[in-house]
Structure formats: structure tokens, C-alpha cells
PDB file of N, CA and C in Angstrom:
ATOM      1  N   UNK A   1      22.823  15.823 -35.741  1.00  0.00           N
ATOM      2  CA  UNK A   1      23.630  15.251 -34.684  1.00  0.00           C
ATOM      3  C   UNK A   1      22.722  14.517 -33.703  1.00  0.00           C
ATOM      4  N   UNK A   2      23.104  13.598 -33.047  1.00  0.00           N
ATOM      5  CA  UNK A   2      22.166  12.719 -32.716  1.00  0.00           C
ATOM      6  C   UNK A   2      22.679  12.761 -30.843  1.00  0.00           C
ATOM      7  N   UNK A   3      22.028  13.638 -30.009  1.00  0.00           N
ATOM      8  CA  UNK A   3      22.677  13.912 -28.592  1.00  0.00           C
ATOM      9  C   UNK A   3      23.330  13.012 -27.716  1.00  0.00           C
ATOM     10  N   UNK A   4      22.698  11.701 -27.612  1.00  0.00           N
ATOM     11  CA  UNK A   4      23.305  10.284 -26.956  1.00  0.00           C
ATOM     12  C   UNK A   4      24.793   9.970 -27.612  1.00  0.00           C
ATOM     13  N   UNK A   5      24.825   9.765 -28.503  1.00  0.00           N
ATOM     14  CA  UNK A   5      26.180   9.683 -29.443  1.00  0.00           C
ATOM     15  C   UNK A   5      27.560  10.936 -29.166  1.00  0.00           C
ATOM     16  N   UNK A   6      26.484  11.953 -29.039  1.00  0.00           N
ATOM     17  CA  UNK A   6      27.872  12.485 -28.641  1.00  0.00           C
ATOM     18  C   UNK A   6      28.234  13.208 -27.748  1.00  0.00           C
ATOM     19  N   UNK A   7      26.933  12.993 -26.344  1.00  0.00           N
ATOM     20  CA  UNK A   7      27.097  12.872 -25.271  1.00  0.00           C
ATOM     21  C   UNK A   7      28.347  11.618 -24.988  1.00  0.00           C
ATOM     22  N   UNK A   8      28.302  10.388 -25.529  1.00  0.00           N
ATOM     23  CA  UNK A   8      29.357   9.011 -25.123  1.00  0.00           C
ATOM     24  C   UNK A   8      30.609   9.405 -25.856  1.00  0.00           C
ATOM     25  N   UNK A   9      30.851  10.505 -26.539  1.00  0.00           N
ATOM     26  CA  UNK A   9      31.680  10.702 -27.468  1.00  0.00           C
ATOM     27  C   UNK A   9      32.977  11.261 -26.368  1.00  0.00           C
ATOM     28  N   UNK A  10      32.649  13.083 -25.983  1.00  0.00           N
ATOM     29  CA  UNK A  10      32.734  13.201 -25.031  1.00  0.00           C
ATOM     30  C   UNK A  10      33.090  12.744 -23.487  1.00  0.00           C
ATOM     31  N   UNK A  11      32.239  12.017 -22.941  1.00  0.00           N
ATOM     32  CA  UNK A  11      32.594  10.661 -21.981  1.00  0.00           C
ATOM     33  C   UNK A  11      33.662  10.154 -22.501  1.00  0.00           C
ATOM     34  N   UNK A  12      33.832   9.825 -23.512  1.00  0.00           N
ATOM     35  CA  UNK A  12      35.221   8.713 -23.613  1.00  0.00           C
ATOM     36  C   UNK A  12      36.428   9.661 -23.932  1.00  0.00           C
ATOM     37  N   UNK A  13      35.907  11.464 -24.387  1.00  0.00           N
ATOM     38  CA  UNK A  13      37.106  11.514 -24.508  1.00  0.00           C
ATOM     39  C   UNK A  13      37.657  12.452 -23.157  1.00  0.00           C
ATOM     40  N   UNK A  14      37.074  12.498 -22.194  1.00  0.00           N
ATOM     41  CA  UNK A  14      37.739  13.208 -20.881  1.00  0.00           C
ATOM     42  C   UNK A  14      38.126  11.824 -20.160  1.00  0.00           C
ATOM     43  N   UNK A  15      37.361  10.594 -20.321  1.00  0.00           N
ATOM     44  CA  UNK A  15      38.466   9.173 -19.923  1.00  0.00           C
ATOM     45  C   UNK A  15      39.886   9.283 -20.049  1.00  0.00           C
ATOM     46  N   UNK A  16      39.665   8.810 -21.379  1.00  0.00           N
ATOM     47  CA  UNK A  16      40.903   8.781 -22.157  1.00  0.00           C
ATOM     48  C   UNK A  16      41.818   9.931 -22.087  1.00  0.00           C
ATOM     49  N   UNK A  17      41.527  10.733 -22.223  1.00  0.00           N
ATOM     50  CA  UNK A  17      42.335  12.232 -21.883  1.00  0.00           C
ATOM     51  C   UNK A  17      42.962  12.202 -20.433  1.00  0.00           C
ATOM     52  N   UNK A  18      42.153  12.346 -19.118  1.00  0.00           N
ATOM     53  CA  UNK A  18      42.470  11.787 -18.567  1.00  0.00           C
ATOM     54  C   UNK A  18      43.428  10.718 -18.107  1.00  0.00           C
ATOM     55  N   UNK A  19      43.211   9.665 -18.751  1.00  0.00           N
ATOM     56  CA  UNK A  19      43.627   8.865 -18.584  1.00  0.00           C
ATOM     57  C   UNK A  19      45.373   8.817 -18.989  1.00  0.00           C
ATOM     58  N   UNK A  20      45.472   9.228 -20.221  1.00  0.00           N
ATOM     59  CA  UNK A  20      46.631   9.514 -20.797  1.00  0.00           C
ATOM     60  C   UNK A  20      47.478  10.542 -19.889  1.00  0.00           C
ATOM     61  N   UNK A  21      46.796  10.987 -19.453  1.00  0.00           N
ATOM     62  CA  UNK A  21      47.392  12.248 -18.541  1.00  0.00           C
ATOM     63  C   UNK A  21      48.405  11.599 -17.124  1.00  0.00           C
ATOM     64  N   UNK A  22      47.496  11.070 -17.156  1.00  0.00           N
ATOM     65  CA  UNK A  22      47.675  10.111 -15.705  1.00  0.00           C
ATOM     66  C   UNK A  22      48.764   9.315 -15.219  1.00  0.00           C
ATOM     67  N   UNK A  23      48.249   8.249 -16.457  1.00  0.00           N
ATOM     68  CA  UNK A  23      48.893   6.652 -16.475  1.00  0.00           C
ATOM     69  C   UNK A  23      50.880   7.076 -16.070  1.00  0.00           C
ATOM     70  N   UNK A  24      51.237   6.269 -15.724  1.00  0.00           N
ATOM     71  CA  UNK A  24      53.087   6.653 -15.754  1.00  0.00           C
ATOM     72  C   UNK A  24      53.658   5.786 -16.324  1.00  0.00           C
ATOM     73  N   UNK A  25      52.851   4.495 -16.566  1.00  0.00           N
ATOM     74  CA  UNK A  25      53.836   3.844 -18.189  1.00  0.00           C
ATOM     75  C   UNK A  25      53.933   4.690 -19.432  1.00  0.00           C
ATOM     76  N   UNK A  26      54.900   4.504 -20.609  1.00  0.00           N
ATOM     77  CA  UNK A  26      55.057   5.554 -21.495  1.00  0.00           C
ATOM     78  C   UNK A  26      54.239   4.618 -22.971  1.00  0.00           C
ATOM     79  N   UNK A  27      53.981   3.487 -22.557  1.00  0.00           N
ATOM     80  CA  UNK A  27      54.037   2.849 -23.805  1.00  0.00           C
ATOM     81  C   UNK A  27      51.904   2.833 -23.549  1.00  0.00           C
ATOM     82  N   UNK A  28      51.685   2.807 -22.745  1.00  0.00           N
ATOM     83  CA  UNK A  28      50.119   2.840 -22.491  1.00  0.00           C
ATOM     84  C   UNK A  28      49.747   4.500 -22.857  1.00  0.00           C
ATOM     85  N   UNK A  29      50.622   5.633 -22.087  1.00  0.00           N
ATOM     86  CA  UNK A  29      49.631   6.592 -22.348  1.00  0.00           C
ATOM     87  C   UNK A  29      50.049   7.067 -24.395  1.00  0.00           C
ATOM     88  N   UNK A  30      51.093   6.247 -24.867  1.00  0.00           N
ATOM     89  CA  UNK A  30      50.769   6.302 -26.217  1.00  0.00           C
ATOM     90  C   UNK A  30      49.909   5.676 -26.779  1.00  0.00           C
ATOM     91  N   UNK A  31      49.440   4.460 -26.382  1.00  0.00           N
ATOM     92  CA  UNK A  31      48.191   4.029 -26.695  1.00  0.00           C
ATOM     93  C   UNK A  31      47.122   4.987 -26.513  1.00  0.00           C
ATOM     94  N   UNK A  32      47.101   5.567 -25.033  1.00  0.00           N
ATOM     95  CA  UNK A  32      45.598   6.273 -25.011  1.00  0.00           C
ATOM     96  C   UNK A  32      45.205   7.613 -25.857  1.00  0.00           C
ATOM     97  N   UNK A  33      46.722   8.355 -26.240  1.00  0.00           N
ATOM     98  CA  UNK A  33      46.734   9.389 -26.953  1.00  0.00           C
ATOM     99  C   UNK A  33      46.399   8.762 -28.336  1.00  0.00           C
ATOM    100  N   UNK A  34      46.584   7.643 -28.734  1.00  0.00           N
ATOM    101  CA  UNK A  34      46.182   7.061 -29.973  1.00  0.00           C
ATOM    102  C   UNK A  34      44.565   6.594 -30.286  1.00  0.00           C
ATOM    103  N   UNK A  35      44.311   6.503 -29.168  1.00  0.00           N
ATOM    104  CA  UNK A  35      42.596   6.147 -28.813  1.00  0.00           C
ATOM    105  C   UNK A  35      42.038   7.619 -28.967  1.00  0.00           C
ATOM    106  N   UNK A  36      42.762   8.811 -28.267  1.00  0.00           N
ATOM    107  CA  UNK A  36      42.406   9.627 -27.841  1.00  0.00           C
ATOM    108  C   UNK A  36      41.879  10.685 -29.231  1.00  0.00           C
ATOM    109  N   UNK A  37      42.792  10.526 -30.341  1.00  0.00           N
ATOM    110  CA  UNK A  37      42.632  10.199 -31.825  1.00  0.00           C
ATOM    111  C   UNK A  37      41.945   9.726 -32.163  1.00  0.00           C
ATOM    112  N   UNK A  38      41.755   8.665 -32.065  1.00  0.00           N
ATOM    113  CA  UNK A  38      40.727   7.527 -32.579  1.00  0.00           C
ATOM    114  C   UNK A  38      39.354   8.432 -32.653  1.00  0.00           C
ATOM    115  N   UNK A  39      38.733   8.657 -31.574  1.00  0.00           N
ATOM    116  CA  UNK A  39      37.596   8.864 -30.743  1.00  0.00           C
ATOM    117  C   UNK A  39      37.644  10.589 -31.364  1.00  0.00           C
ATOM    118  N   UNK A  40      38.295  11.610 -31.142  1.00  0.00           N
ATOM    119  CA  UNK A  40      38.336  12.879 -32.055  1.00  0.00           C
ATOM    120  C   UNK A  40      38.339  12.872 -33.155  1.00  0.00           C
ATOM    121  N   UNK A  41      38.372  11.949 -34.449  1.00  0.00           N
ATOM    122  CA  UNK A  41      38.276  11.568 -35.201  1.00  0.00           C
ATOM    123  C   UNK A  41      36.781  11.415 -35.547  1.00  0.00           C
ATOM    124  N   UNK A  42      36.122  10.278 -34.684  1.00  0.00           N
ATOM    125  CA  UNK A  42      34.648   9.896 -34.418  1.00  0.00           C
ATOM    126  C   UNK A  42      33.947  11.345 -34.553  1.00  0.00           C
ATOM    127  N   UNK A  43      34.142  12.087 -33.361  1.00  0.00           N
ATOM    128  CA  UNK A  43      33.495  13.014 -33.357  1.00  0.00           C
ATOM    129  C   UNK A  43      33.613  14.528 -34.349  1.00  0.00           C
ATOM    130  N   UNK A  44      35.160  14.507 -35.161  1.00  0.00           N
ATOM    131  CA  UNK A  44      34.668  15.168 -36.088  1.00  0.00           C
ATOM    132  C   UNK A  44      33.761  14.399 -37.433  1.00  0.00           C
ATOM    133  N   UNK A  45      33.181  13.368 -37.323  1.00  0.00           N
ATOM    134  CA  UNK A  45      32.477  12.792 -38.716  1.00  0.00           C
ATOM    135  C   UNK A  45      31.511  13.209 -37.916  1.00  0.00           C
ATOM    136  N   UNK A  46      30.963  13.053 -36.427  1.00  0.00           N
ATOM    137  CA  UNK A  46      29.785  13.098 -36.330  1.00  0.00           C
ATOM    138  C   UNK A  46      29.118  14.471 -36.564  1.00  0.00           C
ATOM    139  N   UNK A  47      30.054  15.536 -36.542  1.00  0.00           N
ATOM    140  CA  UNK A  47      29.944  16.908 -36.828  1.00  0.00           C
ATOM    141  C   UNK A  47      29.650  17.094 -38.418  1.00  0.00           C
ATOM    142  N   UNK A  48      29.881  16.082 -39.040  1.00  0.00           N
ATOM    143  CA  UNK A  48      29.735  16.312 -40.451  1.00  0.00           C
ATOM    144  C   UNK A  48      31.116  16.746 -41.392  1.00  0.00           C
ATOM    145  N   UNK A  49      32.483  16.865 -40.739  1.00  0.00           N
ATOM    146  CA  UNK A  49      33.864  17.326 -41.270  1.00  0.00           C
ATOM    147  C   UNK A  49      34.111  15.968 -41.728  1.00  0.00           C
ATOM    148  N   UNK A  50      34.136  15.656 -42.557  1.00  0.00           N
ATOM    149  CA  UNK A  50      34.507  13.977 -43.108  1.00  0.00           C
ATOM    150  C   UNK A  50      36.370  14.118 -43.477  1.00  0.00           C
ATOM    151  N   UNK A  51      36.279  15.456 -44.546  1.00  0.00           N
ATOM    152  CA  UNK A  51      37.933  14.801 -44.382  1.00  0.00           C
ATOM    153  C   UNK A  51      38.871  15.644 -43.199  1.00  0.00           C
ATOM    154  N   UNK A  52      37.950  16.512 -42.361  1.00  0.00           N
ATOM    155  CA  UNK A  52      39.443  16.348 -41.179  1.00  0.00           C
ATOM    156  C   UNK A  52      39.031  15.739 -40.362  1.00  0.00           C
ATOM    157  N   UNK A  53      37.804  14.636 -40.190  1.00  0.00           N
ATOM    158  CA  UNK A  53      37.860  13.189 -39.545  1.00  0.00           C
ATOM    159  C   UNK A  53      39.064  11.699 -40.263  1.00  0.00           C
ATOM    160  N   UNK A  54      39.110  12.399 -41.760  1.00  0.00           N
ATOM    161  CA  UNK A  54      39.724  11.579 -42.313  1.00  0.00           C
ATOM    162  C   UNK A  54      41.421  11.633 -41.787  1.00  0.00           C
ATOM    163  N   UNK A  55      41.852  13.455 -42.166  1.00  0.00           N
ATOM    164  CA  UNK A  55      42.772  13.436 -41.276  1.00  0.00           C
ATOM    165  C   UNK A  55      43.318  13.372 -39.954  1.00  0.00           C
ATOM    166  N   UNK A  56      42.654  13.226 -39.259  1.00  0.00           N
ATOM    167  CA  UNK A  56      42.380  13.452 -38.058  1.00  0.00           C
ATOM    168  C   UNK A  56      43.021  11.509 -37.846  1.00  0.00           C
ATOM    169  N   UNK A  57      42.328  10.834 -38.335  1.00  0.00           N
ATOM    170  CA  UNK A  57      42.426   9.474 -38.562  1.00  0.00           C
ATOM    171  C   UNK A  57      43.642   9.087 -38.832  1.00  0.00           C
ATOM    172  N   UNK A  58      44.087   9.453 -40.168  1.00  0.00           N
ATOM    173  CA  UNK A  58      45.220   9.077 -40.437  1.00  0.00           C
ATOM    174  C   UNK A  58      46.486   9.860 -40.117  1.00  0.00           C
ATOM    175  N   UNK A  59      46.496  11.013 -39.719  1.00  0.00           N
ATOM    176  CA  UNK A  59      47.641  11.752 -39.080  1.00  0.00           C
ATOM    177  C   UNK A  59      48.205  11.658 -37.451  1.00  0.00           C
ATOM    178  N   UNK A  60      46.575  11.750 -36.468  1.00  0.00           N
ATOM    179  CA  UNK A  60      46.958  11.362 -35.526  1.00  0.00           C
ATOM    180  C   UNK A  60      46.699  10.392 -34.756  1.00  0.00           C
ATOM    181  N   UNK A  61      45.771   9.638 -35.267  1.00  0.00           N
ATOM    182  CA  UNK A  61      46.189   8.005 -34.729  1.00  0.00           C
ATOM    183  C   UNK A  61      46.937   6.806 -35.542  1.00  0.00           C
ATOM    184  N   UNK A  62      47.332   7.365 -36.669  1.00  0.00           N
ATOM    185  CA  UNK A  62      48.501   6.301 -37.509  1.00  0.00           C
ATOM    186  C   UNK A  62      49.580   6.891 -37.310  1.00  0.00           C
ATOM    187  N   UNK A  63      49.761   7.818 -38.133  1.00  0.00           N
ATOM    188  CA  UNK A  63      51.372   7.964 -37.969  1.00  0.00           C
ATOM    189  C   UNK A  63      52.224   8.866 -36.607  1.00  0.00           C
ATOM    190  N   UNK A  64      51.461   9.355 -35.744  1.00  0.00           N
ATOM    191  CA  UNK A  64      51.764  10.246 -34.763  1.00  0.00           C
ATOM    192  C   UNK A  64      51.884   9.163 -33.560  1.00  0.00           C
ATOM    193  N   UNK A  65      51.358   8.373 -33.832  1.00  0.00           N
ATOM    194  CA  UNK A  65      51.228   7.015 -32.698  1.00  0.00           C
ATOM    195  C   UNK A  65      52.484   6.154 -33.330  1.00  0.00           C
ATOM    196  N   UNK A  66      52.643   5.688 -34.386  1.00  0.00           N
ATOM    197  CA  UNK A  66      53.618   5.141 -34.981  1.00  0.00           C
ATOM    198  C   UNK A  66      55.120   5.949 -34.703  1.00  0.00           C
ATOM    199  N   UNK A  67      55.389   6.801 -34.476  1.00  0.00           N
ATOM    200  CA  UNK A  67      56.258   7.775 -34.473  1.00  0.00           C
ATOM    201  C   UNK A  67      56.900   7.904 -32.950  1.00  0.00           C
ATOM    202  N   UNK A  68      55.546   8.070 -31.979  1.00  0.00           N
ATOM    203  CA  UNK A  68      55.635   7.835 -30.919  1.00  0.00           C
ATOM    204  C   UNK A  68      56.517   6.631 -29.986  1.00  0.00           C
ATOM    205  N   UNK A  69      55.935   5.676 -31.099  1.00  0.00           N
ATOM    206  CA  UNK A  69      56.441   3.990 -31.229  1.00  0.00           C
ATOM    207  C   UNK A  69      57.496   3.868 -31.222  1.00  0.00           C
ATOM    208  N   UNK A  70      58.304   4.423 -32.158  1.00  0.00           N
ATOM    209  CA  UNK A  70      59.763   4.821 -32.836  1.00  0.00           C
ATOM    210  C   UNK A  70      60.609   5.148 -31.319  1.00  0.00           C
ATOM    211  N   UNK A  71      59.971   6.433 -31.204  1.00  0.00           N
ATOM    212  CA  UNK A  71      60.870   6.989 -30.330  1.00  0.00           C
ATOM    213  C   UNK A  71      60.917   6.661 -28.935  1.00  0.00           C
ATOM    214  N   UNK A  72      59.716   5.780 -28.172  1.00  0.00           N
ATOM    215  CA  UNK A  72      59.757   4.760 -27.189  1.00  0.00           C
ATOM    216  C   UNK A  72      60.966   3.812 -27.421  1.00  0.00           C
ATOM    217  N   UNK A  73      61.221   3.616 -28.171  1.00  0.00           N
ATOM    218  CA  UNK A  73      62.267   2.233 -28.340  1.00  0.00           C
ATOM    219  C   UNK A  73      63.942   3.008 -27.516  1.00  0.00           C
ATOM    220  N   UNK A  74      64.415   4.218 -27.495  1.00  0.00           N
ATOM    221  CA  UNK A  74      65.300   5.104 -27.311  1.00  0.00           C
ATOM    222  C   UNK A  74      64.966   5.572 -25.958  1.00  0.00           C
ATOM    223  N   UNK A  75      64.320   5.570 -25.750  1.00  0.00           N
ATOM    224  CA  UNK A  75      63.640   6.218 -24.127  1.00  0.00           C
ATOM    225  C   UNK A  75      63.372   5.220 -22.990  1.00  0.00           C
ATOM    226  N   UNK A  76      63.624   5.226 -21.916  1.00  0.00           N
ATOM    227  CA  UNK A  76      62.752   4.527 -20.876  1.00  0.00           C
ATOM    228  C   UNK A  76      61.418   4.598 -20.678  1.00  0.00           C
ATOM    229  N   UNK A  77      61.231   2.814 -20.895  1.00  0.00           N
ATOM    230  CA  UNK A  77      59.270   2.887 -20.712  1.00  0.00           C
ATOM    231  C   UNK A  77      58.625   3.512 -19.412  1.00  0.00           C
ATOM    232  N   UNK A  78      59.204   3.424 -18.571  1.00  0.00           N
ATOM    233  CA  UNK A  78      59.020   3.983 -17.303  1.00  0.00           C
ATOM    234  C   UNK A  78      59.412   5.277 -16.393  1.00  0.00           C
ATOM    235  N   UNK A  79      58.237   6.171 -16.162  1.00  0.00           N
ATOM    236  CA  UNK A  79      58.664   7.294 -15.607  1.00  0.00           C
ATOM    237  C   UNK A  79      58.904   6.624 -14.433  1.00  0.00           C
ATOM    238  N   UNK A  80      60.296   7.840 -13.993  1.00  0.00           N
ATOM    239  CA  UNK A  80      61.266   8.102 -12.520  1.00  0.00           C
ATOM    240  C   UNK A  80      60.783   8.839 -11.470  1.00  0.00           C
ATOM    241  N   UNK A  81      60.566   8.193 -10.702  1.00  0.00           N
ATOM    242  CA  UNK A  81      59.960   8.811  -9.139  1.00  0.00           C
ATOM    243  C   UNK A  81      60.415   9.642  -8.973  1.00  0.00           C
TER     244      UNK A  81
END
């Protein structure tokens, strides 16, 4: 494991975590939960788990984000004060 790498790994994912947490559009913090994937993904390969980076990949930043997608269309993009 290479410490810089996943020291930035980390960093991006309490951003993003964060961030998703945060945001009050509905259609952004599905993006960031999809990043948020993305990037947990990263860091299980860097651990050496290749296929639950693989799943990790394709379960929750394809189709769990896609799904998400779906069900935005039925909902208001915008949280209510």
C-alpha cells in the first residue's frame, strides 16, 4: 500500500461523504453518493480486494446510482424548508 494514495483516498472520501450529507439538492447528493462509490471502490483495489472493488464498482456506483435516477424522476428535486 502506498501511504500518499491512500492518505488522498480518504480525503476525498470524508469530502464527498460530507458533502453528500450536506448538499439539499436531491439530484447532486446522488451524484456524490455515486462518487462516493466511485472512490470506495478505489480504495478497496488499493487494499488488494479486486473483485469487491469490482463489485463495489458495479453495484454501487452503476446501478444503485441508476436506480436512484429512476426514483428522482417521482420525487421532488428539492428539499422543503
Amino acid at each position: 500500500m502506498i501511504l500518499p494514495i491512500d492518505l488522498l483516498l480518504l480525503l476525498f472520501l470524508l469530502i464527498v461523504g460530507t458533502a453528500a450529507l450536506l448538499v439539499r439538492d436531491l439530484l447532486a447528493a446522488i451524484v456524490l453518493a455515486g462518487a462516493y462509490s466511485f472512490i470506495m471502490a478505489n480504495v478497496w483495489l488499493q487494499l488488494g480486494a479486486t473483485d469487491v472493488a469490482f463489485t463495489e464498482a458495479a453495484v454501487g456506483a452503476g446501478a444503485s446510482t441508476a436506480l436512484f435516477m429512476a426514483c428522482l424522476s417521482r420525487v421532488p428535486r428539492w428539499e422543503k424548508e
